[in-house]
Protein backbone atom coordinates (compact mmCIF):
# COMPACT_ATOMS: atom_id res chain seq x y z
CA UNK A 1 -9.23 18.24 3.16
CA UNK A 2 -7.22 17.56 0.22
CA UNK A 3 -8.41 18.01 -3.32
CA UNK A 4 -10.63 15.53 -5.25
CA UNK A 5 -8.04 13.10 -7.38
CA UNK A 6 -10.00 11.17 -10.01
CA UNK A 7 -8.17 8.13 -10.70
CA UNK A 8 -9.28 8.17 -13.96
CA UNK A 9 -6.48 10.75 -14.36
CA UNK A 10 -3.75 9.31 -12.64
CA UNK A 11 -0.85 8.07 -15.88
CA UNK A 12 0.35 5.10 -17.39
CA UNK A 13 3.16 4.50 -16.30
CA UNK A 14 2.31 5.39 -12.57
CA UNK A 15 3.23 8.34 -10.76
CA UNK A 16 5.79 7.64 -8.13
CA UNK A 17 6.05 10.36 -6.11
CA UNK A 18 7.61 10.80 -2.25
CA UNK A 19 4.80 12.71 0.19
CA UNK A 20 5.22 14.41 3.39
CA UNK A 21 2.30 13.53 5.39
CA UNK A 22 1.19 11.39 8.10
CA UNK A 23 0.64 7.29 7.40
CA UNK A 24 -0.21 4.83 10.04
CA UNK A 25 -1.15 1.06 9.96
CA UNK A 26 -2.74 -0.52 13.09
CA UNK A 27 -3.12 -4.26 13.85
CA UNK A 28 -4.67 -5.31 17.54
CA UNK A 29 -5.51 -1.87 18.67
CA UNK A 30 -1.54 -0.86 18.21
CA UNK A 31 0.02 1.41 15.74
CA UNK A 32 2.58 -1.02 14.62
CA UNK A 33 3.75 1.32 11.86
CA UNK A 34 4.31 5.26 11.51
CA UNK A 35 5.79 8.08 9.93
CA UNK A 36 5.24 11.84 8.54
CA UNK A 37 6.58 10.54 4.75
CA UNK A 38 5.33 7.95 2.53
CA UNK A 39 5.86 6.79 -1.42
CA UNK A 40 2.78 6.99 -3.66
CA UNK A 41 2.36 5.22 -6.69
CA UNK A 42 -0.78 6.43 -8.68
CA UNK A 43 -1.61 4.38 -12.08
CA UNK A 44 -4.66 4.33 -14.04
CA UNK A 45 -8.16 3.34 -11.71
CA UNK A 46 -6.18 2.58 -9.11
CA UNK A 47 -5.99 4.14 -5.52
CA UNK A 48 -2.81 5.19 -4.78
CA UNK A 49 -0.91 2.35 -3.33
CA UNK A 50 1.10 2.95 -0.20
CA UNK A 51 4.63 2.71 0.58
CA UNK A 52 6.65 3.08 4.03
CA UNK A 53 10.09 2.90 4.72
CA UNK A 54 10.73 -0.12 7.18
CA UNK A 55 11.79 2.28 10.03
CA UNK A 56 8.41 2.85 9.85
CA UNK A 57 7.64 -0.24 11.43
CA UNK A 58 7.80 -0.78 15.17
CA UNK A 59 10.10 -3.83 15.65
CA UNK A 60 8.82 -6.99 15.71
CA UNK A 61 6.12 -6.59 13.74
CA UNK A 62 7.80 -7.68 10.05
CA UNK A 63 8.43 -11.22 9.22
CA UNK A 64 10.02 -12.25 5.72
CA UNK A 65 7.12 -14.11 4.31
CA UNK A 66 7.34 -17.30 2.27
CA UNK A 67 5.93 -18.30 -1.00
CA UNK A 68 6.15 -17.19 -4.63
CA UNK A 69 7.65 -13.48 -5.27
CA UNK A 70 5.14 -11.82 -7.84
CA UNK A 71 6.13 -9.85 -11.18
CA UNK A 72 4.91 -6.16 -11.97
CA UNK A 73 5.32 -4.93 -15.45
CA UNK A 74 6.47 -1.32 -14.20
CA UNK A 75 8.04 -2.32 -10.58
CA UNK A 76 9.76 -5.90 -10.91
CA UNK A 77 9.91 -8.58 -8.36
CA UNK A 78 7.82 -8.32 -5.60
CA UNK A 79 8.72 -9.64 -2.26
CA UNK A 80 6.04 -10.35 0.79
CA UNK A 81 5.80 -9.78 4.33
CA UNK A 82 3.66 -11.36 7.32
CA UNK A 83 3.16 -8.18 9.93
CA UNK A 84 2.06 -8.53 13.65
CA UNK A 85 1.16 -7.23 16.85
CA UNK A 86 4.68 -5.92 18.39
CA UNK A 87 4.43 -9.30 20.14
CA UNK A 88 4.56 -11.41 16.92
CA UNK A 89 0.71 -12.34 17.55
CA UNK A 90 -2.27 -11.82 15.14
CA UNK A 91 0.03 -12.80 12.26
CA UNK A 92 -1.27 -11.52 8.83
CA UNK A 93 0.01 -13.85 6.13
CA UNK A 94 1.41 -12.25 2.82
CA UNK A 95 -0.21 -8.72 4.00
CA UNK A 96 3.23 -6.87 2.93
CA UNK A 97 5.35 -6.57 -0.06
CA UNK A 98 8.26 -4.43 -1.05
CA UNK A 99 10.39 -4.39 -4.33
CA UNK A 100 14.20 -5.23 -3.07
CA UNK A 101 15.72 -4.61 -6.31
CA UNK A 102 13.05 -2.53 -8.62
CA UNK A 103 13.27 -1.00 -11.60
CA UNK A 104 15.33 1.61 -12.53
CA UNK A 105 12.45 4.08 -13.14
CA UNK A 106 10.83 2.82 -9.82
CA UNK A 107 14.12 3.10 -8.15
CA UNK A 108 12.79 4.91 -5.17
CA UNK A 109 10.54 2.18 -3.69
CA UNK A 110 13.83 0.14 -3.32
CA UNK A 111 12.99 -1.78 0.44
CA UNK A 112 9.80 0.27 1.37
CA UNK A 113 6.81 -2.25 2.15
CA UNK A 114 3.31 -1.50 1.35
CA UNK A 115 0.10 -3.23 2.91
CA UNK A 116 -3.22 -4.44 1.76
CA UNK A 117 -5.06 -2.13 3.58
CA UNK A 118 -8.26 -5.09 4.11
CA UNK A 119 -5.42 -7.17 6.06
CA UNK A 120 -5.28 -4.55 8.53
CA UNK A 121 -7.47 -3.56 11.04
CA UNK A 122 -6.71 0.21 10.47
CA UNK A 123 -5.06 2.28 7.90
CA UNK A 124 -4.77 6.20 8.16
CA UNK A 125 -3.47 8.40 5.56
CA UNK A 126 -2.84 12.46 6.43
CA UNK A 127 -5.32 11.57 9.30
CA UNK A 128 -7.89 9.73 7.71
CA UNK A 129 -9.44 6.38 7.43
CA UNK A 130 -8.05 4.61 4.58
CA UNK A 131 -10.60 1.92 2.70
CA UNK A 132 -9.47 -0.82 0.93
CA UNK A 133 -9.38 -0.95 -2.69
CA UNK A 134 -12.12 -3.30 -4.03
CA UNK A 135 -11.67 -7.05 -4.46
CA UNK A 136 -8.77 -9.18 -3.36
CA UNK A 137 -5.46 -8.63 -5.29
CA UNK A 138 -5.09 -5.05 -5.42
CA UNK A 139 -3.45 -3.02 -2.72
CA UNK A 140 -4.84 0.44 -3.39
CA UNK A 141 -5.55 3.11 -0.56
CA UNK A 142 -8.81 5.01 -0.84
CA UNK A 143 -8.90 7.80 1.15
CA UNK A 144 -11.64 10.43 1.31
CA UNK A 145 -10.28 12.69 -1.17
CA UNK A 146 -9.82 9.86 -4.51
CA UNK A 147 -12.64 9.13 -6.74
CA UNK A 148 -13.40 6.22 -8.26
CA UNK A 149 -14.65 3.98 -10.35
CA UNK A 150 -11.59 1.59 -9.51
CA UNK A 151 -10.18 -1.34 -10.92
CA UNK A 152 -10.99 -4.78 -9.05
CA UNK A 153 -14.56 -3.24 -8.48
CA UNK A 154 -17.33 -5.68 -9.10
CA UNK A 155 -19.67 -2.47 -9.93
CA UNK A 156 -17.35 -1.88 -12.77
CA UNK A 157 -16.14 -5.28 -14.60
CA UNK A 158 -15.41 -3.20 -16.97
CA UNK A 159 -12.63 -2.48 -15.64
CA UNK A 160 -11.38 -5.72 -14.17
């Protein structure tokens, strides 16, 4: 196992960094994503949030999502995703996002898509179960190894 992050540590700005290491999403019992690389962006009480490049994804299984775009004060414009079963079925509205055109110090997530890890039915991170972060709008990854508390936690308004 990994070594015991506390996100209390993690910077402001966020860390973006590119990992070697195994990622996997799963919706209806199939792996509809994969890869041995993934982007990490660690900010302050917040999981790491999880980034794959679309290769990643088994076709079929993205779908441009409509709606408003969302704004991040470090990242940009934010655009969603729906992902499915490889047959298009068990549709997850708005469980995606990726930054087309970030900015320049966040350059490197340019296209990758990240999930909402509570809109799947299984995320795995360097082969283990993911949780998802606390409440409903963030889209932090807890995996064994990072300590809270965590932002969006209802245990810890203080930090909401």
């Amino acid at each position: 196992m990994r070594s015991v992050e506390a996100v209390a540590s993690y910077p402001r700005p966020p860390l973006i960094e590119l990992v070697s290491g195994s990622v996997e999403i799963w919706i209806a019992g199939q792996a509809i994503a994969q890869d041995q690389r993934y982007v990490r962006v660690c900010e302050t009480f917040h999981p790491p949030t999880i980034y794959l490049h679309p290769s990643a994804f088994q076709p079929g299984t993205l779908h441009p999502s409509t709606g408003r775009p969302s704004f991040c004060e470090w990242k940009g414009v934010a655009s969603y995703w729906d992902l499915s079963a490889v047959d298009g079925t068990d549709r997850r509205v708005r469980a995606g996002w990726s930054y087309p055109k970030p900015t320049e110090a966040f350059s490197l997530l340019a296209g990758w898509i990240s999930v909402y890890p509570r809109r799947m039915d299984r995320c795995r991170l360097d082969g283990e179960d993911a949780l998802a972060q606390p409440g409903e709008f963030y889209g932090g990854w807890v995996s064994p190894w990072i300590q809270g508390p965590f932002k969006g936690d209802p245990e810890h308004p203080e930090l909401i």
